[in-house]
Protein backbone atom coordinates (compact mmCIF):
# COMPACT_ATOMS: atom_id res chain seq x y z
CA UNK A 1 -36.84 2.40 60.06
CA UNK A 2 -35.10 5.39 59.13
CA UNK A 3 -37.15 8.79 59.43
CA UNK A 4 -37.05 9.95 55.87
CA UNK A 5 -38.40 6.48 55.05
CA UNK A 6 -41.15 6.89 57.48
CA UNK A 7 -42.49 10.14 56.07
CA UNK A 8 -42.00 8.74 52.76
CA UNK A 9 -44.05 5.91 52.78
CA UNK A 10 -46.41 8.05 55.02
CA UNK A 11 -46.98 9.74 51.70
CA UNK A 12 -47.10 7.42 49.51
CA UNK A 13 -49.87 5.63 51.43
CA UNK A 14 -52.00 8.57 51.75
CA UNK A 15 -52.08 8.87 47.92
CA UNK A 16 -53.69 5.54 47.80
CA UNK A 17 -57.43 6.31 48.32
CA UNK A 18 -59.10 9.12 48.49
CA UNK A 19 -60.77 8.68 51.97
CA UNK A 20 -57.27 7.95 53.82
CA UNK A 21 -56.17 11.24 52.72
CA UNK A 22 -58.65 12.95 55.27
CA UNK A 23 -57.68 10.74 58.30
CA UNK A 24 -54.97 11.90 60.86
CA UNK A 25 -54.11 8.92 63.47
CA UNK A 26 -54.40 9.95 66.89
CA UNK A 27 -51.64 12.16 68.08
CA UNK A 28 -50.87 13.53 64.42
CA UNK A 29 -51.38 16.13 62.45
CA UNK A 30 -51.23 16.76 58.52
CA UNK A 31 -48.94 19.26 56.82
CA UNK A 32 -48.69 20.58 53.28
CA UNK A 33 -45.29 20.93 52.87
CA UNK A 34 -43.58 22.88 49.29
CA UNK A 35 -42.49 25.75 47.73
CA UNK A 36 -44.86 25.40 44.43
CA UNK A 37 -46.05 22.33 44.70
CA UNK A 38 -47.79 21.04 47.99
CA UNK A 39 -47.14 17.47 49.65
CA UNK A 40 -49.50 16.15 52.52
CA UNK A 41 -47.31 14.49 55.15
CA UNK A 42 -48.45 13.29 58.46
CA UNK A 43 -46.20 13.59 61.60
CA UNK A 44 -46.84 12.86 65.59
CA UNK A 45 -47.97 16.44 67.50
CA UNK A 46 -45.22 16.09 69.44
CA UNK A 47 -42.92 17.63 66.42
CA UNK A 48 -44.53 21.07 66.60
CA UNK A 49 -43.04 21.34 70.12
CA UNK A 50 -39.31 20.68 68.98
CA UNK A 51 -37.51 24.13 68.43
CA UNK A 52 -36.61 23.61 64.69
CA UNK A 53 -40.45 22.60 63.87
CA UNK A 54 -41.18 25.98 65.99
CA UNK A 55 -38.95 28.05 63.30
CA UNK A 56 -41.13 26.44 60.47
CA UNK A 57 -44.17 27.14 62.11
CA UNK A 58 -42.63 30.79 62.68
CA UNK A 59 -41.61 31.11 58.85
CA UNK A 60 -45.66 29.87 58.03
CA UNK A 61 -47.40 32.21 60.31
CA UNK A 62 -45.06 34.96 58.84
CA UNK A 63 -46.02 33.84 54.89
CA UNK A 64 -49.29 32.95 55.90
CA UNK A 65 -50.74 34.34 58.71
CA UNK A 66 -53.63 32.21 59.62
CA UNK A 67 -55.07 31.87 56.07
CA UNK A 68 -53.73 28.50 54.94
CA UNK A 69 -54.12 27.63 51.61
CA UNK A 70 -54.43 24.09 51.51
CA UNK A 71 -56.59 24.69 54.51
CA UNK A 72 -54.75 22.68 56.88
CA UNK A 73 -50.79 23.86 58.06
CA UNK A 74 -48.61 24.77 55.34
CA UNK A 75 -44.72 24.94 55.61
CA UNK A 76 -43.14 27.11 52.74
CA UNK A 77 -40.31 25.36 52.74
CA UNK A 78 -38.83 22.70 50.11
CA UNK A 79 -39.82 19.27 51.04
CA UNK A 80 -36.05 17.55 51.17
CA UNK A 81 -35.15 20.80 53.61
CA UNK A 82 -38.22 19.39 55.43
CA UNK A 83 -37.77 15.64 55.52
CA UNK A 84 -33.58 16.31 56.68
CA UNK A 85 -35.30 18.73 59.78
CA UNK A 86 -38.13 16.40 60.70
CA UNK A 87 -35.57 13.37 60.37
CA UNK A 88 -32.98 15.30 62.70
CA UNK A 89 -35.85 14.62 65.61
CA UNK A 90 -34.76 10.94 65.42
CA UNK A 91 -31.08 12.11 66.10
CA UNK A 92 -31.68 14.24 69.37
């Protein structure tokens, strides 16, 4: 299954009921990801080790600092810019 489907349907089944949208597997972590508009994705830990996922992290510490305001990690990014880096994981 491709990446970008992955994170996808990792979306679209945390929309589904309100208590899934507070539980992170083991080994994940949830970001909001957007420019205006916020969307929750879940991805494995291991992604915020990968040197493109670092330069997101870098570009949200230097928008946000450590006051997050979805209260969990936010990447100021647009989501397809996200889904194409997170997907290029698969590829390496």
């Amino acid at each position: 299954m491709a990446m970008r489907q992955m994170l996808r349907r990792s979306l679209s089944s945390e929309r589904r009921s309100a208590s899934s949208r507070n539980e992170v597997s083991k080994g994940h972590v949830a970001v909001y990801v957007g420019e205006t508009e916020k969307k929750r994705f879940v991805i494995p830990l291991s992604y915020l080790n990968h040197p493109l996922f670092q330069e997101l992290l870098f570009q949200a510490e230097e928008e946000f600092g450590f006051n997050h305001p979805m209260g969990g990690l936010t990447i100021p990014c647009r989501e397809d810019l996200f889904i194409d880096v997170v997907s290029a994981f698969s590829r390496t």
